[in-house]
PDBML (XML) file of the C-alpha atoms, coordinates in Angstrom:
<?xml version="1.0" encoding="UTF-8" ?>
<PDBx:datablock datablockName="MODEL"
   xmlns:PDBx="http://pdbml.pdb.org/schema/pdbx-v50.xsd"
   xmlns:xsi="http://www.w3.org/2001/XMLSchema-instance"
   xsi:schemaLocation="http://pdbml.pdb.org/schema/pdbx-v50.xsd pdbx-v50.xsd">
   <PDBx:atom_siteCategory>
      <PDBx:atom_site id="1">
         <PDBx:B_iso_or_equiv>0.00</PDBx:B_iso_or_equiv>
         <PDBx:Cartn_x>-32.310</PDBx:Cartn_x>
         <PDBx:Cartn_y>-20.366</PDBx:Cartn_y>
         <PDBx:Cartn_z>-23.228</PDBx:Cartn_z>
         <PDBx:auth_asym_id>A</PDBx:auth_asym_id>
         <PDBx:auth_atom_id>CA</PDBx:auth_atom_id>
         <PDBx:auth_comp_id>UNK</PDBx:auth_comp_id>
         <PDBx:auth_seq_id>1</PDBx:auth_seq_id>
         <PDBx:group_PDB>ATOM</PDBx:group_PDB>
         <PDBx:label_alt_id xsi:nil="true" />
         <PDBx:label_asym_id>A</PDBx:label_asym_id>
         <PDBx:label_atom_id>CA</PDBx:label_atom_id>
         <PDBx:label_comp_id>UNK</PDBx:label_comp_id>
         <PDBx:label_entity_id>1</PDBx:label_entity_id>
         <PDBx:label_seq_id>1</PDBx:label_seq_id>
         <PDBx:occupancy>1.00</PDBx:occupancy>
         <PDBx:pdbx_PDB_model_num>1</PDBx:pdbx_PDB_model_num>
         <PDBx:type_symbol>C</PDBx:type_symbol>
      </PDBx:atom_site>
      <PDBx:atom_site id="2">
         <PDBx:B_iso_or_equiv>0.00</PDBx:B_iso_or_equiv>
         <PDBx:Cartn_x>-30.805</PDBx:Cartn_x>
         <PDBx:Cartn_y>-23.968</PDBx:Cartn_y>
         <PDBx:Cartn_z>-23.938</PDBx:Cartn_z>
         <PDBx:auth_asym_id>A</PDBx:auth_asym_id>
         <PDBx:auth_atom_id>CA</PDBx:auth_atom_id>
         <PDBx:auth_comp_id>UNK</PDBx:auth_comp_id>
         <PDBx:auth_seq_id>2</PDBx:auth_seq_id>
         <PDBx:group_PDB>ATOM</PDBx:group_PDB>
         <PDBx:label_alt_id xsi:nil="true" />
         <PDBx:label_asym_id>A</PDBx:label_asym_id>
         <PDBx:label_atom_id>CA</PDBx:label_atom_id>
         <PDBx:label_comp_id>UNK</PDBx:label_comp_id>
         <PDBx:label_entity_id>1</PDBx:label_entity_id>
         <PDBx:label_seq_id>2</PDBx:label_seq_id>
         <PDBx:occupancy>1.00</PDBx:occupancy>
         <PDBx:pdbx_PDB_model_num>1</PDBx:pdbx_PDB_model_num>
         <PDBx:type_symbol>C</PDBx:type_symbol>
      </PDBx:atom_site>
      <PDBx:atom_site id="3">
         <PDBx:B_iso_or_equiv>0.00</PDBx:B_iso_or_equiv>
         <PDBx:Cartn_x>-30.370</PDBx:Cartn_x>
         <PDBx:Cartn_y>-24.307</PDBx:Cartn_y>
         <PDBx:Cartn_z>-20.485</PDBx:Cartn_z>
         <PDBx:auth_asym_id>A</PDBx:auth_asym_id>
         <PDBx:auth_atom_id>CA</PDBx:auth_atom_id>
         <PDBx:auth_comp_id>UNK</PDBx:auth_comp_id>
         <PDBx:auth_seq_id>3</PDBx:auth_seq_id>
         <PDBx:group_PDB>ATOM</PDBx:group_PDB>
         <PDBx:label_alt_id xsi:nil="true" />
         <PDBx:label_asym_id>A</PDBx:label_asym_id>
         <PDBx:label_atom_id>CA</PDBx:label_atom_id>
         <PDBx:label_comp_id>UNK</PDBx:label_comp_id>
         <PDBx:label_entity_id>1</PDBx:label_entity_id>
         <PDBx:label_seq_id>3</PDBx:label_seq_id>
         <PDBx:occupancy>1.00</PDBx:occupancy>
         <PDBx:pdbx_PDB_model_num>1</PDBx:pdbx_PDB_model_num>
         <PDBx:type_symbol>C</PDBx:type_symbol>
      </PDBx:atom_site>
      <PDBx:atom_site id="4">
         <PDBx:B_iso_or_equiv>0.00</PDBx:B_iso_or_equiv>
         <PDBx:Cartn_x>-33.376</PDBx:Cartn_x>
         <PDBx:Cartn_y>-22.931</PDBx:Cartn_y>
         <PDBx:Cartn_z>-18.890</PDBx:Cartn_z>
         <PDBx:auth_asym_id>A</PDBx:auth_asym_id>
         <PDBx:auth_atom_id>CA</PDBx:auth_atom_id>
         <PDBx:auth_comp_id>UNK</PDBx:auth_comp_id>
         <PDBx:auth_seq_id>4</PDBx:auth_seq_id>
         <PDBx:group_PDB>ATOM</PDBx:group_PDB>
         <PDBx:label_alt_id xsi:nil="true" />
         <PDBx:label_asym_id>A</PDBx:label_asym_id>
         <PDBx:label_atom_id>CA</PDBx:label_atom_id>
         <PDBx:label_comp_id>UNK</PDBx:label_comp_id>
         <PDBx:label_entity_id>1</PDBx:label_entity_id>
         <PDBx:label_seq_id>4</PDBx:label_seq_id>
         <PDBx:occupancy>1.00</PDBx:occupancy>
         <PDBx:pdbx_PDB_model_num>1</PDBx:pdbx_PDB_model_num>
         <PDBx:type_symbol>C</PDBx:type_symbol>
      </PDBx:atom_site>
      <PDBx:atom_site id="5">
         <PDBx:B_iso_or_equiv>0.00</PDBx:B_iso_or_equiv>
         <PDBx:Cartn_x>-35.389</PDBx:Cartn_x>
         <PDBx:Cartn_y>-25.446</PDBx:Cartn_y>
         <PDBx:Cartn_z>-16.503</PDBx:Cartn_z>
         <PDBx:auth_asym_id>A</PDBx:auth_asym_id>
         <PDBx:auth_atom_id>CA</PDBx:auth_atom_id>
         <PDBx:auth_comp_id>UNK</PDBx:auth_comp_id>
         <PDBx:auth_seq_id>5</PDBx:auth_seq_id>
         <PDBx:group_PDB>ATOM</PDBx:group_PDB>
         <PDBx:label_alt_id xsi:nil="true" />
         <PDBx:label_asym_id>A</PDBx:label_asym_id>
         <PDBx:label_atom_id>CA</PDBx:label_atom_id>
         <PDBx:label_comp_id>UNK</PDBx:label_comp_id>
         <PDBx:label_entity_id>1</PDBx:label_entity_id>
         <PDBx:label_seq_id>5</PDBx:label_seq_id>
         <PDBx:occupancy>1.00</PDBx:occupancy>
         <PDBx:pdbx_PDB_model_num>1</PDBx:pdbx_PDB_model_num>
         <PDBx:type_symbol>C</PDBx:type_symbol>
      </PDBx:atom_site>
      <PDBx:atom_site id="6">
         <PDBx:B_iso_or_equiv>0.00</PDBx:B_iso_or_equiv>
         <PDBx:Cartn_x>-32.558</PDBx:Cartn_x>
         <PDBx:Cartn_y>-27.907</PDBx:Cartn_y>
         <PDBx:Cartn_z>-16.767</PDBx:Cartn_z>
         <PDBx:auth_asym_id>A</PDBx:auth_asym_id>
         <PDBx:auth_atom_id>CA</PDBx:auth_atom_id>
         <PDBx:auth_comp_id>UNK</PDBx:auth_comp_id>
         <PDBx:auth_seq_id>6</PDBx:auth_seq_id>
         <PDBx:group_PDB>ATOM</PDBx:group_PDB>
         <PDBx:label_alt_id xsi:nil="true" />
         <PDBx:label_asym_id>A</PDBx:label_asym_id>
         <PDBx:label_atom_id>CA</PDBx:label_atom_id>
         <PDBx:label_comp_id>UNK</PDBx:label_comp_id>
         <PDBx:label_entity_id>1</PDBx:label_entity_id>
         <PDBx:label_seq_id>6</PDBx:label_seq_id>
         <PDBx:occupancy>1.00</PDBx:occupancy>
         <PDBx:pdbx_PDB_model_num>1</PDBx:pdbx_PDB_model_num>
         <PDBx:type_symbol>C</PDBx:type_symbol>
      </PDBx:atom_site>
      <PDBx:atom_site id="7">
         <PDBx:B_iso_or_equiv>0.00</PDBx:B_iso_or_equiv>
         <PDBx:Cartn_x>-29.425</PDBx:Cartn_x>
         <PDBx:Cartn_y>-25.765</PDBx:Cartn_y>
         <PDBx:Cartn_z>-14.875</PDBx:Cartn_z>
         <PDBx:auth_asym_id>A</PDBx:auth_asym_id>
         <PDBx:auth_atom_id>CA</PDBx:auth_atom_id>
         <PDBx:auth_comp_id>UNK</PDBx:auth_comp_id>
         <PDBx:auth_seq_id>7</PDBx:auth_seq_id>
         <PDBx:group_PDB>ATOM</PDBx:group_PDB>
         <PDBx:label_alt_id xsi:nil="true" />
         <PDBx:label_asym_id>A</PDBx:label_asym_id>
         <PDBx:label_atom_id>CA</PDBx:label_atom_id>
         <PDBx:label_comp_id>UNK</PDBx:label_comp_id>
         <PDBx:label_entity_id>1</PDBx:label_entity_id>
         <PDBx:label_seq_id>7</PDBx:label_seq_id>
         <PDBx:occupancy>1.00</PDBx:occupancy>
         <PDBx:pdbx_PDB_model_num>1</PDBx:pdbx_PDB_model_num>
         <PDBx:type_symbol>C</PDBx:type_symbol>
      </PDBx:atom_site>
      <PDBx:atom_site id="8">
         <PDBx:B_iso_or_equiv>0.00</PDBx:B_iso_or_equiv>
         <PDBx:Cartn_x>-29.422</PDBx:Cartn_x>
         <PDBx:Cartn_y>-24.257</PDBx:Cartn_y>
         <PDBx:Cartn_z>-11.050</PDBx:Cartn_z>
         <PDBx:auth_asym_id>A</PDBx:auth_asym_id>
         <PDBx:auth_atom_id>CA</PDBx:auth_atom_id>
         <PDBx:auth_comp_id>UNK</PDBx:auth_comp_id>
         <PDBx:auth_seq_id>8</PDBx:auth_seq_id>
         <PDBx:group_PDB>ATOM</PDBx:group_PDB>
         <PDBx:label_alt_id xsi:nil="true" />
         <PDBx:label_asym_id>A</PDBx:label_asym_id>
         <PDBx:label_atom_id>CA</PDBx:label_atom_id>
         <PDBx:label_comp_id>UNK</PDBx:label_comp_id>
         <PDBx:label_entity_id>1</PDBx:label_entity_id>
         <PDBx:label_seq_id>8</PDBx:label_seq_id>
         <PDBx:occupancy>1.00</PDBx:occupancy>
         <PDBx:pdbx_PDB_model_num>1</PDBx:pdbx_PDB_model_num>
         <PDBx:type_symbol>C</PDBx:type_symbol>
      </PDBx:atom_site>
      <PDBx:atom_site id="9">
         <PDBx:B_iso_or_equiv>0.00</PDBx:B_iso_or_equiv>
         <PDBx:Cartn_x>-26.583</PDBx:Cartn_x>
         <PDBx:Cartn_y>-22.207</PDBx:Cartn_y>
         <PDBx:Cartn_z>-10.430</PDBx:Cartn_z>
         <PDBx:auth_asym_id>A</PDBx:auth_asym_id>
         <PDBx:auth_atom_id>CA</PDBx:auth_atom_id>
         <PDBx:auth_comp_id>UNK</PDBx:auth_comp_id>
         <PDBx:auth_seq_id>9</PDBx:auth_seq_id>
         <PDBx:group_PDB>ATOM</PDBx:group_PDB>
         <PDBx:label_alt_id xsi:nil="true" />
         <PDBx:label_asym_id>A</PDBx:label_asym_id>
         <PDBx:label_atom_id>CA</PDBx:label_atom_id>
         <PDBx:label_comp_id>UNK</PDBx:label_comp_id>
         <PDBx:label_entity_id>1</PDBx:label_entity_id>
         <PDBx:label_seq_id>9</PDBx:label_seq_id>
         <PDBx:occupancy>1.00</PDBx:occupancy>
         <PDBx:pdbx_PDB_model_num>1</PDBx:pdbx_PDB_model_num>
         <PDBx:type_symbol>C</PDBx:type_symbol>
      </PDBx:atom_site>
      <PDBx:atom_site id="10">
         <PDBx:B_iso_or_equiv>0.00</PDBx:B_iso_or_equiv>
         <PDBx:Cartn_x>-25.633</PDBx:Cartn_x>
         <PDBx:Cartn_y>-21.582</PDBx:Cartn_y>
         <PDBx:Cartn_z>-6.945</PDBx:Cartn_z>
         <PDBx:auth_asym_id>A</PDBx:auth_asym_id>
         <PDBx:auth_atom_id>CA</PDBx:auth_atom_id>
         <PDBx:auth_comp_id>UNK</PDBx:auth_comp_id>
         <PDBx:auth_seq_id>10</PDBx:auth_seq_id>
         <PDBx:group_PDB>ATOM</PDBx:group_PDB>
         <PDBx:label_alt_id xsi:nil="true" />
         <PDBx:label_asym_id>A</PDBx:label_asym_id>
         <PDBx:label_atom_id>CA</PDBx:label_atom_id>
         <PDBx:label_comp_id>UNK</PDBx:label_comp_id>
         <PDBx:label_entity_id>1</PDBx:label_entity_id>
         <PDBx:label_seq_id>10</PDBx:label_seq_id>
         <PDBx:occupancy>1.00</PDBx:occupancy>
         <PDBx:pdbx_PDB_model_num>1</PDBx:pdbx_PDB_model_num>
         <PDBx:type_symbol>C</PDBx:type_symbol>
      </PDBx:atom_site>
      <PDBx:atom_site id="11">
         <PDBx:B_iso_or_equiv>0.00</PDBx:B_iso_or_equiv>
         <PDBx:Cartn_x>-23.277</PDBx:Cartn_x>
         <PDBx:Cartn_y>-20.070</PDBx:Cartn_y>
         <PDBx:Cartn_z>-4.352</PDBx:Cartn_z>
         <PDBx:auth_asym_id>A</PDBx:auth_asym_id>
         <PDBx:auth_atom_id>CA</PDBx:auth_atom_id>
         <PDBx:auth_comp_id>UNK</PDBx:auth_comp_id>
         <PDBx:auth_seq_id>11</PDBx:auth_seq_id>
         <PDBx:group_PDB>ATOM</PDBx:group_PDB>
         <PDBx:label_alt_id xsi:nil="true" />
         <PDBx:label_asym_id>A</PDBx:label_asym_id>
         <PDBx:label_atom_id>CA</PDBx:label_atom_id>
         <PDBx:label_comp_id>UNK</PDBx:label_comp_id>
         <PDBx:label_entity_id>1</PDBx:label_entity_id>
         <PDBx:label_seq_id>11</PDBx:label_seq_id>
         <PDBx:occupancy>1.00</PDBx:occupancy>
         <PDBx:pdbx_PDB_model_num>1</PDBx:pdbx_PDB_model_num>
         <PDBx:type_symbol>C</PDBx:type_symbol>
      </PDBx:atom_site>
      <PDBx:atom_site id="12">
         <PDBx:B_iso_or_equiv>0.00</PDBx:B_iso_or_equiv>
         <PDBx:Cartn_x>-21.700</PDBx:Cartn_x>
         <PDBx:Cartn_y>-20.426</PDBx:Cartn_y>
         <PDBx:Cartn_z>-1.208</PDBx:Cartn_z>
         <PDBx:auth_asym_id>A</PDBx:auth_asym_id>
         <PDBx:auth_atom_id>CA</PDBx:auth_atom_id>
         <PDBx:auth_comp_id>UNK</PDBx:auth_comp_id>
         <PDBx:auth_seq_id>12</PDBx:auth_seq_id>
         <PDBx:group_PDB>ATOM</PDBx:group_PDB>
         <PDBx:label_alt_id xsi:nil="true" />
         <PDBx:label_asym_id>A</PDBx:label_asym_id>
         <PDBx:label_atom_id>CA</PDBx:label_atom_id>
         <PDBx:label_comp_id>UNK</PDBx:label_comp_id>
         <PDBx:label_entity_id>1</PDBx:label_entity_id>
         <PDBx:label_seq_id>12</PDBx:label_seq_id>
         <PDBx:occupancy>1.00</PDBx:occupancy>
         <PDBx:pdbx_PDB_model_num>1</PDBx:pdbx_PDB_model_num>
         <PDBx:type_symbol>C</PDBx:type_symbol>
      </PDBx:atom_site>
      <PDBx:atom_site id="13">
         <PDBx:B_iso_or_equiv>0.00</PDBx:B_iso_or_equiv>
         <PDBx:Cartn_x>-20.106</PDBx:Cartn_x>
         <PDBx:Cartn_y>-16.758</PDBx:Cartn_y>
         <PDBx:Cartn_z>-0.223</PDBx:Cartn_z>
         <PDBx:auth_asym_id>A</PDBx:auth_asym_id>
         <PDBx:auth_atom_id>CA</PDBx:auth_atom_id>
         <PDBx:auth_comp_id>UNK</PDBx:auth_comp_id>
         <PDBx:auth_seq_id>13</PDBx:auth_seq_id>
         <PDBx:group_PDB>ATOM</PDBx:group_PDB>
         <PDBx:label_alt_id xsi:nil="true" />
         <PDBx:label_asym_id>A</PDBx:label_asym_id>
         <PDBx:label_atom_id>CA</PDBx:label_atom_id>
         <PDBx:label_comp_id>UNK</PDBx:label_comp_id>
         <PDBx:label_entity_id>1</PDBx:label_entity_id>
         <PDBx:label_seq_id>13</PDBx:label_seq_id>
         <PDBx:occupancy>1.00</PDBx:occupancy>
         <PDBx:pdbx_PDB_model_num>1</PDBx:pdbx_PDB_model_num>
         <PDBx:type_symbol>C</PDBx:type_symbol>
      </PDBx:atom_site>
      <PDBx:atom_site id="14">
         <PDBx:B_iso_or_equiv>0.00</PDBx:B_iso_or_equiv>
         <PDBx:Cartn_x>-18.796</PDBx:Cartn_x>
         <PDBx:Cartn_y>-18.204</PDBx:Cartn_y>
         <PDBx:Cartn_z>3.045</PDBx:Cartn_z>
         <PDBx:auth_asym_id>A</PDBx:auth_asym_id>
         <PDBx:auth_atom_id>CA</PDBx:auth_atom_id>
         <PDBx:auth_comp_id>UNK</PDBx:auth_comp_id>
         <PDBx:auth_seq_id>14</PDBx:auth_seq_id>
         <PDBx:group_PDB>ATOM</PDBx:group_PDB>
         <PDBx:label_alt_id xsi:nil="true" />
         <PDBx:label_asym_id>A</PDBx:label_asym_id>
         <PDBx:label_atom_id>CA</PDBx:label_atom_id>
         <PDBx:label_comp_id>UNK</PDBx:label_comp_id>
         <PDBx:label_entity_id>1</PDBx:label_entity_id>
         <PDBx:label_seq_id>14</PDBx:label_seq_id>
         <PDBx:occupancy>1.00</PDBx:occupancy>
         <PDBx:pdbx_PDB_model_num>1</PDBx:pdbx_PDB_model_num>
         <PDBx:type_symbol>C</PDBx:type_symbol>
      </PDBx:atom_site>
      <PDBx:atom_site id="15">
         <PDBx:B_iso_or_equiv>0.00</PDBx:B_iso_or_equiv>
         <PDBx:Cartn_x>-16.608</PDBx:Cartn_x>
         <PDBx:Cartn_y>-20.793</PDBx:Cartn_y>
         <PDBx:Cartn_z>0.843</PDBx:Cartn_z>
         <PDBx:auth_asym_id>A</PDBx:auth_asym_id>
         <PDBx:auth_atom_id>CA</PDBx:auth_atom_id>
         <PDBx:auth_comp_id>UNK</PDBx:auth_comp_id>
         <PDBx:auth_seq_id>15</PDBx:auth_seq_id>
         <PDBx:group_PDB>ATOM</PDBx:group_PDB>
         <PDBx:label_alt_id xsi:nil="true" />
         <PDBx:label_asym_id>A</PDBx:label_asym_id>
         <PDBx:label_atom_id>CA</PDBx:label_atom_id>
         <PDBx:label_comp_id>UNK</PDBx:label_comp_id>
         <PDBx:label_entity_id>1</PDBx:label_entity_id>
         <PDBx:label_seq_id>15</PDBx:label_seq_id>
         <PDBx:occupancy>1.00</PDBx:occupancy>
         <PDBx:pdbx_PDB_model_num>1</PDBx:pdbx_PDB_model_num>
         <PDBx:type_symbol>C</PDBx:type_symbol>
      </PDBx:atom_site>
      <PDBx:atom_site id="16">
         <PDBx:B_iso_or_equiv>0.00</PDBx:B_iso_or_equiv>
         <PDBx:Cartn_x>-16.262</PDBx:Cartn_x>
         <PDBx:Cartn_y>-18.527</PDBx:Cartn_y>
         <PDBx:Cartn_z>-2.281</PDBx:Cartn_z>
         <PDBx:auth_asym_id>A</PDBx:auth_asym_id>
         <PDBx:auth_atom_id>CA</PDBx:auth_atom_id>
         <PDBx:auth_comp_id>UNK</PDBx:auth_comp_id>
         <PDBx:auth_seq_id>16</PDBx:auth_seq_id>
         <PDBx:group_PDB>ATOM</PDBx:group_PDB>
         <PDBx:label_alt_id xsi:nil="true" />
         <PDBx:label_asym_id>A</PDBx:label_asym_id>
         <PDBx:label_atom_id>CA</PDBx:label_atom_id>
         <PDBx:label_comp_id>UNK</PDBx:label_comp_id>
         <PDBx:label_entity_id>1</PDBx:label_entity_id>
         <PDBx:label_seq_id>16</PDBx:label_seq_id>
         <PDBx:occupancy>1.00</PDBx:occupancy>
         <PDBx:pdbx_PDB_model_num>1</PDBx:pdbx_PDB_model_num>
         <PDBx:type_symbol>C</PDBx:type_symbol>
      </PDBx:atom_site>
      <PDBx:atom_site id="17">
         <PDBx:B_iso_or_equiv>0.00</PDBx:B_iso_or_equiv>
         <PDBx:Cartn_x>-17.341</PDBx:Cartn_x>
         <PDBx:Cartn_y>-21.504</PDBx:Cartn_y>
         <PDBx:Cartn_z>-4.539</PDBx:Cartn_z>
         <PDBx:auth_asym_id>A</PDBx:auth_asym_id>
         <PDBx:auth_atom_id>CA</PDBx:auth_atom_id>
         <PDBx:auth_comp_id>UNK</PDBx:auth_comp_id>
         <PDBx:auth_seq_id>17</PDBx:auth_seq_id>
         <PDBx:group_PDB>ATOM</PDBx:group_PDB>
         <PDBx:label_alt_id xsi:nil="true" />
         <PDBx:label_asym_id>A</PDBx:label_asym_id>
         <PDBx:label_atom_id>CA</PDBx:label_atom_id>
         <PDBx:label_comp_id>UNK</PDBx:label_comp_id>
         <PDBx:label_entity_id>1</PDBx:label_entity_id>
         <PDBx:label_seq_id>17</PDBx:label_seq_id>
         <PDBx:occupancy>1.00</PDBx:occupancy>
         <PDBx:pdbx_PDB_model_num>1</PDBx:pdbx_PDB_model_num>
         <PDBx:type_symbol>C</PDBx:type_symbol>
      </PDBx:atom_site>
      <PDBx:atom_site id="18">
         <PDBx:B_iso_or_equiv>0.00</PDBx:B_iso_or_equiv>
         <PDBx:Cartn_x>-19.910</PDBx:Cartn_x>
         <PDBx:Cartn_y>-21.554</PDBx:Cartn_y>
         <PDBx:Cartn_z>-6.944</PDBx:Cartn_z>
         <PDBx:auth_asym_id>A</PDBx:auth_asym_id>
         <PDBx:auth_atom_id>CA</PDBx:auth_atom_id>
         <PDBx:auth_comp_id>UNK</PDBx:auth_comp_id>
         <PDBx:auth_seq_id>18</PDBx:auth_seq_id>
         <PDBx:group_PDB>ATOM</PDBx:group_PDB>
         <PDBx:label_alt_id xsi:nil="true" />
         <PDBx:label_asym_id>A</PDBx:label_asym_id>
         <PDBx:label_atom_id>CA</PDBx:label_atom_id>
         <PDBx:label_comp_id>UNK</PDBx:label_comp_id>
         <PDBx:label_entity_id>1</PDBx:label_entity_id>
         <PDBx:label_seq_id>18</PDBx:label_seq_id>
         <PDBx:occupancy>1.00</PDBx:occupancy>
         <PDBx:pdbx_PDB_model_num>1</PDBx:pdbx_PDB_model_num>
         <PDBx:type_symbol>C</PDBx:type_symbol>
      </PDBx:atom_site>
      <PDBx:atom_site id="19">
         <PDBx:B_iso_or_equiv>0.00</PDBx:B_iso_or_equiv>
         <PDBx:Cartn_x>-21.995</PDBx:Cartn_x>
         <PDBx:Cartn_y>-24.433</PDBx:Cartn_y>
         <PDBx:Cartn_z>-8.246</PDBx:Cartn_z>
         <PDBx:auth_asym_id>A</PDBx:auth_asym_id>
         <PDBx:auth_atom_id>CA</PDBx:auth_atom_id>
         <PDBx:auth_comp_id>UNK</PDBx:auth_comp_id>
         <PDBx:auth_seq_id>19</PDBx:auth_seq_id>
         <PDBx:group_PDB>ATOM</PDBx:group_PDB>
         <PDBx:label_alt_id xsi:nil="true" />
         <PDBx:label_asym_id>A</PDBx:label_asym_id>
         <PDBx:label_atom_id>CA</PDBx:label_atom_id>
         <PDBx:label_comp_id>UNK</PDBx:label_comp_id>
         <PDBx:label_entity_id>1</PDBx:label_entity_id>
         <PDBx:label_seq_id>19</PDBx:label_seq_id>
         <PDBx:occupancy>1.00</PDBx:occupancy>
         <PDBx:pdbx_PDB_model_num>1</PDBx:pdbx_PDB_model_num>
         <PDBx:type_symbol>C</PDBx:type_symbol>
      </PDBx:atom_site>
      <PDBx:atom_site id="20">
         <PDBx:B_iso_or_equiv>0.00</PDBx:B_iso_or_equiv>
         <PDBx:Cartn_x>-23.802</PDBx:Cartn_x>
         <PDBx:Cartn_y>-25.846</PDBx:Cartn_y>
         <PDBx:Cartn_z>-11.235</PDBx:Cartn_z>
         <PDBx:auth_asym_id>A</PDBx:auth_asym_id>
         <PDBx:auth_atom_id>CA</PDBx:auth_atom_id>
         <PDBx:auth_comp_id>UNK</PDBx:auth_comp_id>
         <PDBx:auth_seq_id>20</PDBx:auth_seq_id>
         <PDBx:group_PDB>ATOM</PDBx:group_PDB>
         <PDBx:label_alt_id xsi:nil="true" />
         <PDBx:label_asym_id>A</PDBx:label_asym_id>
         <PDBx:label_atom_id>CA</PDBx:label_atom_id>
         <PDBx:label_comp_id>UNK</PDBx:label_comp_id>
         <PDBx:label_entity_id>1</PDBx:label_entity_id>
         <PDBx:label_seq_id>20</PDBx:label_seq_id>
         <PDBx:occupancy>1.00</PDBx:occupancy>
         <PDBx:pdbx_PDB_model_num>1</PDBx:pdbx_PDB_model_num>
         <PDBx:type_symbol>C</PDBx:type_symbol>
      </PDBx:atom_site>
      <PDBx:atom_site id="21">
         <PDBx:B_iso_or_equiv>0.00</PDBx:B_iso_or_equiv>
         <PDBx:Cartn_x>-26.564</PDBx:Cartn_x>
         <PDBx:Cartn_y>-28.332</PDBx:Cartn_y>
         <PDBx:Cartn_z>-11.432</PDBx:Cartn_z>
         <PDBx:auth_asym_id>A</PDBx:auth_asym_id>
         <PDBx:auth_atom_id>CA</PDBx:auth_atom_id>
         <PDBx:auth_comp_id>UNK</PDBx:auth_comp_id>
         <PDBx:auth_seq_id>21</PDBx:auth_seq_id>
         <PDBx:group_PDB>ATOM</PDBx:group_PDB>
         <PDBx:label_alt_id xsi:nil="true" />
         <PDBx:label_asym_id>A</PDBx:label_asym_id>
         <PDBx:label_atom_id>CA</PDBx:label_atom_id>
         <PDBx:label_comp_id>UNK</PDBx:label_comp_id>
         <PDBx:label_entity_id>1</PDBx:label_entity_id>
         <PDBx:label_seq_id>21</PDBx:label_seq_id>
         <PDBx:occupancy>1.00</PDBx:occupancy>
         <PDBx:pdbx_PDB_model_num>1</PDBx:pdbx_PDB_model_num>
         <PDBx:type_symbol>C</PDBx:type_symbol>
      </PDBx:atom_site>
      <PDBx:atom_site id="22">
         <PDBx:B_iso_or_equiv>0.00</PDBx:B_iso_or_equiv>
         <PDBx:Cartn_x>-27.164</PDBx:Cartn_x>
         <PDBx:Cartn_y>-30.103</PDBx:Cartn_y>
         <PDBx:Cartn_z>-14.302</PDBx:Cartn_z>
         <PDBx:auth_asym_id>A</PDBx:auth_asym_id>
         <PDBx:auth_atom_id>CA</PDBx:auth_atom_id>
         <PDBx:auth_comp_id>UNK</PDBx:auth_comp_id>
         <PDBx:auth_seq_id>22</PDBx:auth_seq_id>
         <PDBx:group_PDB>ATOM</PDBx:group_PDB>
         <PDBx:label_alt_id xsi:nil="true" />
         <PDBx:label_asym_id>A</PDBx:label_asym_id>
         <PDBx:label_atom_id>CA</PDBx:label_atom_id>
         <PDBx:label_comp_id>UNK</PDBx:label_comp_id>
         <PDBx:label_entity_id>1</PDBx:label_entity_id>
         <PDBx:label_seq_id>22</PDBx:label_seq_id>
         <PDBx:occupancy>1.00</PDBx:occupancy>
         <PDBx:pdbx_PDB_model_num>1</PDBx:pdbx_PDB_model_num>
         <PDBx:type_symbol>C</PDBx:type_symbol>
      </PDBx:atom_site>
      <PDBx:atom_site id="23">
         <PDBx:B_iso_or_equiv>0.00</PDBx:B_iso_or_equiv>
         <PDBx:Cartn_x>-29.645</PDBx:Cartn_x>
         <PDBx:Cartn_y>-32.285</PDBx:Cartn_y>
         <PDBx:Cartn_z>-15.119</PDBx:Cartn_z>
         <PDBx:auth_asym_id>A</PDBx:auth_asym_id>
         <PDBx:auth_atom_id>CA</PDBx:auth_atom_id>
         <PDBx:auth_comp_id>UNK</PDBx:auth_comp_id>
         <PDBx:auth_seq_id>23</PDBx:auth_seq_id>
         <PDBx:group_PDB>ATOM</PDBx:group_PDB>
         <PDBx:label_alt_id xsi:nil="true" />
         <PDBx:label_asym_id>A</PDBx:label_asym_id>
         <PDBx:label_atom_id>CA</PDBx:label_atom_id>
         <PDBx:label_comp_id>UNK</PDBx:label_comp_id>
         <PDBx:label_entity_id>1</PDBx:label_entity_id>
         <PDBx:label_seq_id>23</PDBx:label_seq_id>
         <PDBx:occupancy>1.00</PDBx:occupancy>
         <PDBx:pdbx_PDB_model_num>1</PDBx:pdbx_PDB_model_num>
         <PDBx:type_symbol>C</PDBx:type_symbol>
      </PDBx:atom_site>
      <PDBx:atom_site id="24">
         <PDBx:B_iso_or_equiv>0.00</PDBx:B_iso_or_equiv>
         <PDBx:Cartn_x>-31.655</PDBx:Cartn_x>
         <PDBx:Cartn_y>-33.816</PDBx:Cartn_y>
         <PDBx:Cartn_z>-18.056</PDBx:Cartn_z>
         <PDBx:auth_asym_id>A</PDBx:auth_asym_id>
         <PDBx:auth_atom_id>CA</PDBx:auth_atom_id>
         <PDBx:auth_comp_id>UNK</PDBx:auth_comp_id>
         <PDBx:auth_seq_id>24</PDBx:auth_seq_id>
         <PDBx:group_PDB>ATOM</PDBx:group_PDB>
         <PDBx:label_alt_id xsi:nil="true" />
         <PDBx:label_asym_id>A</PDBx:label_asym_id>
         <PDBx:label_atom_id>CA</PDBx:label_atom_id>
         <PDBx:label_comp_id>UNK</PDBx:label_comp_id>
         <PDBx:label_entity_id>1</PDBx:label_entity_id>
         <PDBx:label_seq_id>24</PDBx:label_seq_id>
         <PDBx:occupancy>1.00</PDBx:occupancy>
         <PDBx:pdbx_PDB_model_num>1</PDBx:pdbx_PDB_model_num>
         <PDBx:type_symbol>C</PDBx:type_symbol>
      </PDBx:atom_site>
   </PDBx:atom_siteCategory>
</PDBx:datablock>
């Protein structure tokens, strides 16, 4: 919840790496 709206949490399966977008 005290990240809702503000995180997007992605992945690439091809290069095994996961991602985090922060913002606000």
């Amino acid at each position: 919840d005290s990240v809702e709206g503000r995180f997007t949490i992605s992945r690439d399966n091809a290069k095994n790496t996961v991602y985090l977008q922060m913002s606000s």
